[in-house]
C-alpha atoms as a PDB file:
ATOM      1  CA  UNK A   1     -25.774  65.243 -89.651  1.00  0.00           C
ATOM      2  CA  UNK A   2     -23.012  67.438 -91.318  1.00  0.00           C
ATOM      3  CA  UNK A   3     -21.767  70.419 -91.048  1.00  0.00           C
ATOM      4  CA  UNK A   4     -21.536  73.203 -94.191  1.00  0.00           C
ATOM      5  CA  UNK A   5     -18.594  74.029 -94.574  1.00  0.00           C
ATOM      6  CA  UNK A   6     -19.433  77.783 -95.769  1.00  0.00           C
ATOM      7  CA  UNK A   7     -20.698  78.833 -92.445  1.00  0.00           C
ATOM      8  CA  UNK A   8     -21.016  75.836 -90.253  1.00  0.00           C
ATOM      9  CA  UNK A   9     -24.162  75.024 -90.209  1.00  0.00           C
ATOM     10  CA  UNK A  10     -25.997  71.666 -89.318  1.00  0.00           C
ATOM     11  CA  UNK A  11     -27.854  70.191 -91.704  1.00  0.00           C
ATOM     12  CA  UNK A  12     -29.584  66.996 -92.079  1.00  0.00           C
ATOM     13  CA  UNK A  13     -29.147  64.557 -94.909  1.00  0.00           C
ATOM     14  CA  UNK A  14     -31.307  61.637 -96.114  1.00  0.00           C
ATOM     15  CA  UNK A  15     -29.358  58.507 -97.085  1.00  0.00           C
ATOM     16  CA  UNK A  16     -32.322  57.554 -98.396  1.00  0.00           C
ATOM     17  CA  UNK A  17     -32.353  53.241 -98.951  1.00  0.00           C
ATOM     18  CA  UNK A  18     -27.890  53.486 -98.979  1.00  0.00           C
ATOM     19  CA  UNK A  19     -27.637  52.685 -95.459  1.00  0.00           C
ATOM     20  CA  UNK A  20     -25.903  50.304 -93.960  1.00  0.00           C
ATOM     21  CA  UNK A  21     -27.277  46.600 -93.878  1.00  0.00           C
ATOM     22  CA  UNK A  22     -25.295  45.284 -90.992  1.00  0.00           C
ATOM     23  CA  UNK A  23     -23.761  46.478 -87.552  1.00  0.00           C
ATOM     24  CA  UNK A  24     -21.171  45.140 -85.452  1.00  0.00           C
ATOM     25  CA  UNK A  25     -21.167  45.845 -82.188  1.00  0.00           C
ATOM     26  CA  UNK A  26     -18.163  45.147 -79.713  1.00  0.00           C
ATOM     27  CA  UNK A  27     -17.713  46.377 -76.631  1.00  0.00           C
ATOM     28  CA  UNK A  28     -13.861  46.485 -76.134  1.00  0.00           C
ATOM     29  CA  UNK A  29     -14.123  49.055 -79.136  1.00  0.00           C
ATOM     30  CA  UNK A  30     -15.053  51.297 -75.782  1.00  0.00           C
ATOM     31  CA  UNK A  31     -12.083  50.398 -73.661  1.00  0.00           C
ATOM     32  CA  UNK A  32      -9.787  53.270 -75.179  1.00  0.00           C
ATOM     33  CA  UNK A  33     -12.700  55.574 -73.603  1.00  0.00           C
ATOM     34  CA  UNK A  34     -12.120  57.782 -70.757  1.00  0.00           C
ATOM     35  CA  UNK A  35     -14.477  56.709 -68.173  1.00  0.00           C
ATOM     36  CA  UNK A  36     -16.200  60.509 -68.544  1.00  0.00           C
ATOM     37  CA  UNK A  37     -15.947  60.313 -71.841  1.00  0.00           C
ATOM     38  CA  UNK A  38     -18.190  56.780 -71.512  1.00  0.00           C
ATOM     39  CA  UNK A  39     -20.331  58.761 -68.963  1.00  0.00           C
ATOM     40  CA  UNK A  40     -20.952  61.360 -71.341  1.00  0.00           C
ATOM     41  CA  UNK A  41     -21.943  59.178 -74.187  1.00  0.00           C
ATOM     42  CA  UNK A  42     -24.998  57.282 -71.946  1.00  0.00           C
ATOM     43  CA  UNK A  43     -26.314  60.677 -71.278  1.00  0.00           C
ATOM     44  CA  UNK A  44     -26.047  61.862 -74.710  1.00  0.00           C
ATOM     45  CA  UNK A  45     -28.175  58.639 -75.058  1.00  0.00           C
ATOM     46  CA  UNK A  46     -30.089  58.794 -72.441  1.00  0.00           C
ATOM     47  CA  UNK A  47     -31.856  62.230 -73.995  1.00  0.00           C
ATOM     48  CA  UNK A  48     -32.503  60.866 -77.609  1.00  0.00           C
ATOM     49  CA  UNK A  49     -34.148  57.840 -75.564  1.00  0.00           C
ATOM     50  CA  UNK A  50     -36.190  60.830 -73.603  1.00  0.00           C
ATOM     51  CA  UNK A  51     -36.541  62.722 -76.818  1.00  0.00           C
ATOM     52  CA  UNK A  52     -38.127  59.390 -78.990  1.00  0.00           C
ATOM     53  CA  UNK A  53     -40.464  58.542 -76.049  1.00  0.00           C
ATOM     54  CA  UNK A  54     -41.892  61.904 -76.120  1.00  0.00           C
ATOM     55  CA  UNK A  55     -41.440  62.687 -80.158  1.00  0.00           C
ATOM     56  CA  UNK A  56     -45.126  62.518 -81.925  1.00  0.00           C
ATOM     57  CA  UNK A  57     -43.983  59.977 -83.756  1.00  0.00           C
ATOM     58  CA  UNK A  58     -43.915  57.655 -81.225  1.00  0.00           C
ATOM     59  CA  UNK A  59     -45.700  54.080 -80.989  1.00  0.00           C
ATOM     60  CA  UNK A  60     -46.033  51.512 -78.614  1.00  0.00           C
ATOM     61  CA  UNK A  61     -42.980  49.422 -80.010  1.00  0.00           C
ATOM     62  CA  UNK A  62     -40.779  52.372 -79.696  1.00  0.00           C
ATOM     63  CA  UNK A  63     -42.292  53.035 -76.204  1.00  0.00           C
ATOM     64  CA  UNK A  64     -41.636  49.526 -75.156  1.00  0.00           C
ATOM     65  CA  UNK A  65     -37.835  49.532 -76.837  1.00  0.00           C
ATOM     66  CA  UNK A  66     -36.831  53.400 -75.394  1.00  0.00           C
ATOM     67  CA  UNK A  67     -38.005  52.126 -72.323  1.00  0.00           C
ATOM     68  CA  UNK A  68     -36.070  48.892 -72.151  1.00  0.00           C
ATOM     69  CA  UNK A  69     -32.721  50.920 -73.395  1.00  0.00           C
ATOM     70  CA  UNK A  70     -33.216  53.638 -70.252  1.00  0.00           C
ATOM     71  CA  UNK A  71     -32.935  50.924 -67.851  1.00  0.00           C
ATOM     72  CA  UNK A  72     -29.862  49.987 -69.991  1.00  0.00           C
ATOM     73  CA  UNK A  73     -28.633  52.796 -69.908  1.00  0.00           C
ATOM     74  CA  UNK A  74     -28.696  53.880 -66.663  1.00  0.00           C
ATOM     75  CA  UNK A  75     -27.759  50.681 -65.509  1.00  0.00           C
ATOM     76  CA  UNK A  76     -24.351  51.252 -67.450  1.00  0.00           C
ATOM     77  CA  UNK A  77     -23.843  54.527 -66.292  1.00  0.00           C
ATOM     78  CA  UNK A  78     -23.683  53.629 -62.962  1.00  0.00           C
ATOM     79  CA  UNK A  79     -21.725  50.624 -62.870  1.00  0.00           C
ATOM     80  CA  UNK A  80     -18.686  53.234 -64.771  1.00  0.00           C
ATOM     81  CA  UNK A  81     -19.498  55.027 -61.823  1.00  0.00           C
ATOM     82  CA  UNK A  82     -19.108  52.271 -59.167  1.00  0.00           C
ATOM     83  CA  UNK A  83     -16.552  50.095 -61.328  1.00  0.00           C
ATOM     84  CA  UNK A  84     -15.830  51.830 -64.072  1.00  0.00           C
ATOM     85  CA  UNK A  85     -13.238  48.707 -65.295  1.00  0.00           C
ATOM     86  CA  UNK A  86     -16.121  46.419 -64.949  1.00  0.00           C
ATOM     87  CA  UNK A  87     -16.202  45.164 -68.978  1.00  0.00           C
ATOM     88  CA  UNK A  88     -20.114  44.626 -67.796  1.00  0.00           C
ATOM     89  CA  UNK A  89     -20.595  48.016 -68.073  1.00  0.00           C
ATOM     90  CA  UNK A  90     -19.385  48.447 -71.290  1.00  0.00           C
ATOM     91  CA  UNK A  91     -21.722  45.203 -72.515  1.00  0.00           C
ATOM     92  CA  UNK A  92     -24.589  47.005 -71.128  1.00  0.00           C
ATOM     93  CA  UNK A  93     -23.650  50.257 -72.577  1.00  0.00           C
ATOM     94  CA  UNK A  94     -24.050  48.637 -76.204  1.00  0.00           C
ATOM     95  CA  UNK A  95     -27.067  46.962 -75.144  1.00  0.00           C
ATOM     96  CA  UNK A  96     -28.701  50.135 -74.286  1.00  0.00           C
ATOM     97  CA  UNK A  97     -27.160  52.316 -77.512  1.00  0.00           C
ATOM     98  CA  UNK A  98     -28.263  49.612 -79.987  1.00  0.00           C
ATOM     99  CA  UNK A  99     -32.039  49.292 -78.327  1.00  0.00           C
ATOM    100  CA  UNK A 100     -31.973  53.300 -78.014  1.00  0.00           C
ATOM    101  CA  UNK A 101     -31.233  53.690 -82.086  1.00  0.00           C
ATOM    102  CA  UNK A 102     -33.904  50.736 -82.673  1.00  0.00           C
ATOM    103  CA  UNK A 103     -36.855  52.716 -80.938  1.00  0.00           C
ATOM    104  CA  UNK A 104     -35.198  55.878 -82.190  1.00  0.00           C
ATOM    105  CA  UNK A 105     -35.534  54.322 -85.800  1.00  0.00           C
ATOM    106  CA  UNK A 106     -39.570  54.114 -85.582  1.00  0.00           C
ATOM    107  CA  UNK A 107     -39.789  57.529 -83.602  1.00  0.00           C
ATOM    108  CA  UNK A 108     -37.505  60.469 -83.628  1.00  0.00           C
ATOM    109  CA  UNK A 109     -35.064  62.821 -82.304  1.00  0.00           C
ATOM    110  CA  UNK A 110     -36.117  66.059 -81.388  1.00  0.00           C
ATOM    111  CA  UNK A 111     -35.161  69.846 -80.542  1.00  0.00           C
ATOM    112  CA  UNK A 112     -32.446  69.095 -77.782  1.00  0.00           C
ATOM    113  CA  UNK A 113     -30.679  66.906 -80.587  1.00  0.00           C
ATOM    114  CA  UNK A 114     -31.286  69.656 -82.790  1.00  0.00           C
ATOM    115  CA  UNK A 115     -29.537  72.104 -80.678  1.00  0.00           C
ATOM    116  CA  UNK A 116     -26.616  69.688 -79.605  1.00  0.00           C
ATOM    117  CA  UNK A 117     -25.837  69.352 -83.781  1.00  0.00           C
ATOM    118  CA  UNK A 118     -26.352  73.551 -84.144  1.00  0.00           C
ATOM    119  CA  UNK A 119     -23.958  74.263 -80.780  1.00  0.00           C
ATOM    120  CA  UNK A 120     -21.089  71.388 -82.312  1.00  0.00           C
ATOM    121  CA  UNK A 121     -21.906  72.300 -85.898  1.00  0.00           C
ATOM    122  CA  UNK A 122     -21.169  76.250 -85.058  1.00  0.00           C
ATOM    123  CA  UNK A 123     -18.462  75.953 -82.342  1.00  0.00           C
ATOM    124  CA  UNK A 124     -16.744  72.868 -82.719  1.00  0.00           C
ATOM    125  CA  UNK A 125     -18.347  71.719 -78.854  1.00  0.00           C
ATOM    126  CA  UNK A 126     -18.677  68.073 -78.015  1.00  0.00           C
ATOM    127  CA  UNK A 127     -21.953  66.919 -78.889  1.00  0.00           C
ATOM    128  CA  UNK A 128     -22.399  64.809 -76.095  1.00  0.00           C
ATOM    129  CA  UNK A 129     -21.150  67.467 -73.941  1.00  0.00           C
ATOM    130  CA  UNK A 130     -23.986  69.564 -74.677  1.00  0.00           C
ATOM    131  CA  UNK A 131     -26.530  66.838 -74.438  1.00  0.00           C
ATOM    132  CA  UNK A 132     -25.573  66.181 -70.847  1.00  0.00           C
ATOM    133  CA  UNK A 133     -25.915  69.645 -70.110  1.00  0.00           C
ATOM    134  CA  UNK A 134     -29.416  69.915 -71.883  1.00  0.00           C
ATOM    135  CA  UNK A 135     -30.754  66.507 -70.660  1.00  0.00           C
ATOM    136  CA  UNK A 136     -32.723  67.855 -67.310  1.00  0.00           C
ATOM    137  CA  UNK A 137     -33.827  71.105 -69.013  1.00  0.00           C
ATOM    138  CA  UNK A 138     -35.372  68.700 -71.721  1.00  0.00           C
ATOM    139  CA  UNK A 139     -37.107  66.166 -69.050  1.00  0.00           C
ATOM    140  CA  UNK A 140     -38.657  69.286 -67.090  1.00  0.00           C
ATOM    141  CA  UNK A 141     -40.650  70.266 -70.728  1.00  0.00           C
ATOM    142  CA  UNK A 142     -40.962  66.112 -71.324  1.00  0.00           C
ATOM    143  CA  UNK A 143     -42.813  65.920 -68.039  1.00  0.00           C
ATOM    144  CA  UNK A 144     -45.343  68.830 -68.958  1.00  0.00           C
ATOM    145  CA  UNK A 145     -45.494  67.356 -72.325  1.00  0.00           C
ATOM    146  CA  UNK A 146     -45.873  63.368 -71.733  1.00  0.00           C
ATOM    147  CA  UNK A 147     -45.720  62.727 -67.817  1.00  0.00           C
ATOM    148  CA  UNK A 148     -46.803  59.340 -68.293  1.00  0.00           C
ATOM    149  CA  UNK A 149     -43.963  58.507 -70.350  1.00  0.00           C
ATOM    150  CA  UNK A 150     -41.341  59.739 -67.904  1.00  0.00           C
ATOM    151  CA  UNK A 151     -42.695  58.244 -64.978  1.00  0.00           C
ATOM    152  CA  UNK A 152     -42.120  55.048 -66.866  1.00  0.00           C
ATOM    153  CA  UNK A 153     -38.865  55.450 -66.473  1.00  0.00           C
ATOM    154  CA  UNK A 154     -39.032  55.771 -62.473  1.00  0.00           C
ATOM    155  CA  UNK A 155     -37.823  52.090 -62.170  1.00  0.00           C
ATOM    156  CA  UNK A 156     -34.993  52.277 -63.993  1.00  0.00           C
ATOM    157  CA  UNK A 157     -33.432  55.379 -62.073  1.00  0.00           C
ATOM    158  CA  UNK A 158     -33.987  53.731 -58.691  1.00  0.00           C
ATOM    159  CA  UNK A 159     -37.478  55.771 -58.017  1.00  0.00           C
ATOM    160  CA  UNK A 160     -39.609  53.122 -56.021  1.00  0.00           C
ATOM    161  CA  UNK A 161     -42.782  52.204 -54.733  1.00  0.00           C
ATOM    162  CA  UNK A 162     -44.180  54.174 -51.087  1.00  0.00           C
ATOM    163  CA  UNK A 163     -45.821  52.039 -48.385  1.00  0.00           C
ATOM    164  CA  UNK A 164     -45.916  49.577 -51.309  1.00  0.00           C
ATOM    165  CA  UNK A 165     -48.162  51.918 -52.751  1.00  0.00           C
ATOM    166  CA  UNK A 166     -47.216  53.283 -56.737  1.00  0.00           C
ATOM    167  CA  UNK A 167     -46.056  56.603 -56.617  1.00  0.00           C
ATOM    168  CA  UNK A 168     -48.706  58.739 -58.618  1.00  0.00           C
ATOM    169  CA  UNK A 169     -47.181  60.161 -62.246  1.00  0.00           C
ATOM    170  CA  UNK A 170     -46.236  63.240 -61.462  1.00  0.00           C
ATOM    171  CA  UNK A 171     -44.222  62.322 -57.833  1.00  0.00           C
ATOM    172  CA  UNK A 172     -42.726  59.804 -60.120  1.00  0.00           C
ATOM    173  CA  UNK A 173     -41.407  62.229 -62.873  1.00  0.00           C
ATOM    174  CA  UNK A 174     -40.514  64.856 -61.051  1.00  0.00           C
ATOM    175  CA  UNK A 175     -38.331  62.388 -58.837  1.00  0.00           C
ATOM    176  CA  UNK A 176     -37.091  61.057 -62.152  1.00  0.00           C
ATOM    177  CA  UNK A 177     -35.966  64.132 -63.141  1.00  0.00           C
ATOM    178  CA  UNK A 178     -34.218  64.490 -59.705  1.00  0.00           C
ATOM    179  CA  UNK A 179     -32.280  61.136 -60.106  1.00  0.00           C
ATOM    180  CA  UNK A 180     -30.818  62.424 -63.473  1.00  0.00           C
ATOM    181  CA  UNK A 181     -29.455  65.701 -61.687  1.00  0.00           C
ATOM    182  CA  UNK A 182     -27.988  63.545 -58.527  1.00  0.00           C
ATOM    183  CA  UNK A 183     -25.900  61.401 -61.145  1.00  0.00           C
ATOM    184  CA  UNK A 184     -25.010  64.642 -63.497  1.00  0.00           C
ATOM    185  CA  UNK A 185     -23.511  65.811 -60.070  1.00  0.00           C
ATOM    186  CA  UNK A 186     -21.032  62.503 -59.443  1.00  0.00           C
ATOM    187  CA  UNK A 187     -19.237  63.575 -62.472  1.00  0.00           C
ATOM    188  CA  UNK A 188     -17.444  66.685 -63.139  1.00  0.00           C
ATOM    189  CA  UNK A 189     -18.396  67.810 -66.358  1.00  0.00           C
ATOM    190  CA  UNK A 190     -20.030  71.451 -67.430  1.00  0.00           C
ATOM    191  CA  UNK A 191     -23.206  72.133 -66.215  1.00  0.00           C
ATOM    192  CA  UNK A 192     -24.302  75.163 -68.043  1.00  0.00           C
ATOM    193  CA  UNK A 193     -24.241  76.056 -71.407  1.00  0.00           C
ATOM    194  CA  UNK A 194     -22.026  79.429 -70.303  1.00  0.00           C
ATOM    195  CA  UNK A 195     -19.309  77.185 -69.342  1.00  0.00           C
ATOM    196  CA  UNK A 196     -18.371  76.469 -72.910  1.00  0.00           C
ATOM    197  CA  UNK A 197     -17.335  79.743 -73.057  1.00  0.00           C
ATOM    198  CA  UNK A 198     -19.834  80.661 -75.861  1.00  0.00           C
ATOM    199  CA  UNK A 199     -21.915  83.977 -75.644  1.00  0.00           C
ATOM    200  CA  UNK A 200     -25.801  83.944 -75.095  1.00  0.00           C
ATOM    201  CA  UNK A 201     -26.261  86.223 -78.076  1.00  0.00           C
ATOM    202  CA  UNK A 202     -24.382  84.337 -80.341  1.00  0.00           C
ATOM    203  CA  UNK A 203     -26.204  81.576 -79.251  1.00  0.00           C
ATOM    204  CA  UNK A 204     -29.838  83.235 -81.008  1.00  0.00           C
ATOM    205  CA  UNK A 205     -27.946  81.514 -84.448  1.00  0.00           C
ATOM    206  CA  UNK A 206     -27.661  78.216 -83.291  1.00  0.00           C
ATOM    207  CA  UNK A 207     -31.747  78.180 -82.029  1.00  0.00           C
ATOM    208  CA  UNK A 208     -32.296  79.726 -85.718  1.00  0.00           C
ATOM    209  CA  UNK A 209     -30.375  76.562 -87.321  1.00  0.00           C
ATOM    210  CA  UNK A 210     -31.938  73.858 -84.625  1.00  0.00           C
ATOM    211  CA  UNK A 211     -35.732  75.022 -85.514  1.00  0.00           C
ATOM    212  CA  UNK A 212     -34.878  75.007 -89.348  1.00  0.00           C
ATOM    213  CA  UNK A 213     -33.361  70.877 -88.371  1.00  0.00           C
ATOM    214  CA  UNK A 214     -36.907  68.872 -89.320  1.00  0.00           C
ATOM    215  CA  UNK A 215     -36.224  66.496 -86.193  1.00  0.00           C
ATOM    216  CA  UNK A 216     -37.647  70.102 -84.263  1.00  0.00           C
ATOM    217  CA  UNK A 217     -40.956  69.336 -85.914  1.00  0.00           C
ATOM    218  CA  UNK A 218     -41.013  66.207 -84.090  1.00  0.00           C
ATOM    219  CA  UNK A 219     -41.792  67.605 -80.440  1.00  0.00           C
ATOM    220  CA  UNK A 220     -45.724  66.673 -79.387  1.00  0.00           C
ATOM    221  CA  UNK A 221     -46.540  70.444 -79.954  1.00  0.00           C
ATOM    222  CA  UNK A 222     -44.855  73.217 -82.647  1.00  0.00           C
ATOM    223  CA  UNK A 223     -42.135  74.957 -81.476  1.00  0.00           C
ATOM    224  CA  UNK A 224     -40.579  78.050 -82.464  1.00  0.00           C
ATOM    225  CA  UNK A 225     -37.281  79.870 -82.447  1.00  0.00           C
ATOM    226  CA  UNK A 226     -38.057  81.665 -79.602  1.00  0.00           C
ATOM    227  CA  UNK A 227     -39.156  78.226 -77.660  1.00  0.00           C
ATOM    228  CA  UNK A 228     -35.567  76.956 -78.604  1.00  0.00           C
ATOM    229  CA  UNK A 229     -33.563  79.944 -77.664  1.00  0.00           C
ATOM    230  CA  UNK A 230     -36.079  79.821 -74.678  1.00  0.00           C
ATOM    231  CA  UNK A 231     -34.432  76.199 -73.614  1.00  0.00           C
ATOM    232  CA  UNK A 232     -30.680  77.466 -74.629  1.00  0.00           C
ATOM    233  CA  UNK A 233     -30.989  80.340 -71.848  1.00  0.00           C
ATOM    234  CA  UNK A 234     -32.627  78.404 -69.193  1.00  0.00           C
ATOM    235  CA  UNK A 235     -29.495  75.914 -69.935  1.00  0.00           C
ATOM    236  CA  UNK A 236     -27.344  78.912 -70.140  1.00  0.00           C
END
């Protein structure tokens, strides 16, 4: 993603086969990080994981991955909560990014990503301040889209078994969806989009640009403009 300079705008760019052939991954590059800043980040990457396991182009090996980096994930995010100088957390942090970006890589983003670039691209916000912010909104329409796929996830967010009896898919989501507001709350960060200080109607631009992003075509049904700006004022 970059921004265009001549009236900062996100667009998306193909680096066609010029990628990069090898990655390096340490996690002390993460000890500079602010423990909310590190917070932050695992939500940011907790939604593409939500956004690939619902995206039509998803398969059952990026299923299986985005489902192994959730756990990951949310495993990391709350040891920083519990002991946030436990190097462990970092470790599992990585573990979770790099599985997130290998189911990612065989799926896709979608229109929450889409919006985070449009929001940063046009007013200079924190992507993965926007993300967090977004995340919930974009579970509620995951669950009416792909409920299966969410309750999944019910293990890894501490959602459990009644009377030893599976929970049924959509007691599972919607619980899932509750365990990802409970740990937005142990961290002060912005919960609505208002809070950035940005107004509604200037907002109608950024929806404009996310739609036009192709990773919006991505969602199990079409969306429109007005579905995005829809999302941006229930976020709002």
């Amino acid at each position: 993603m970059v921004t265009d300079s001549r009236n900062r705008k996100a667009c998306l760019l193909s680096s066609g086969n010029g990628g990069a052939c090898a990655v390096v991954m340490d996690p002390n590059l993460q000890s500079g990080l602010s423990q909310m800043t590190a917070e932050i980040a695992l939500l940011d990457a907790i939604m593409a994981c939500i956004e690939g396991s619902i995206s039509s182009q998803a398969d059952f090996f990026s299923d299986s991955v985005l489902e192994r980096a959730i756990h990951s994930l949310v495993h990391a995010f709350d040891m920083y909560i519990q002991r946030p100088d436990d190097p462990n957390a970092r470790l599992e942090a990585c573990r979770g990014a790099f599985l997130a970006s290998a189911g990612i890589a065989t799926s896709s983003l979608g229109v929450g990503s889409a919006i985070t670039f449009a929001i940063n691209a046009r007013f200079k916000v924190p992507k993965a301040n926007i993300a967090a912010v977004l995340l919930p909104y974009l579970m509620e329409i995951a669950v009416k889209y792909r409920i299966e796929r969410i309750a999944a996830f019910a293990p890894a967010f501490g959602v459990t078994e009644e009377e030893g009896r599976p929970l049924p898919a959509a007691d599972a989501a919607s619980r899932v969806v509750e365990a990802v507001r409970t740990r937005l709350g142990m961290i002060k960060i912005p919960s609505r989009l208002k809070d950035f200080e940005i107004d509604l109607d200037r907002l109608m631009e950024a929806a404009e640009t996310a739609r036009s992003l192709e990773i919006s075509s991505m969602m199990p049904r079409v969306v429109s403009v007005d579905d995005v700006f829809d999302l941006i004022k229930t976020a709002y």
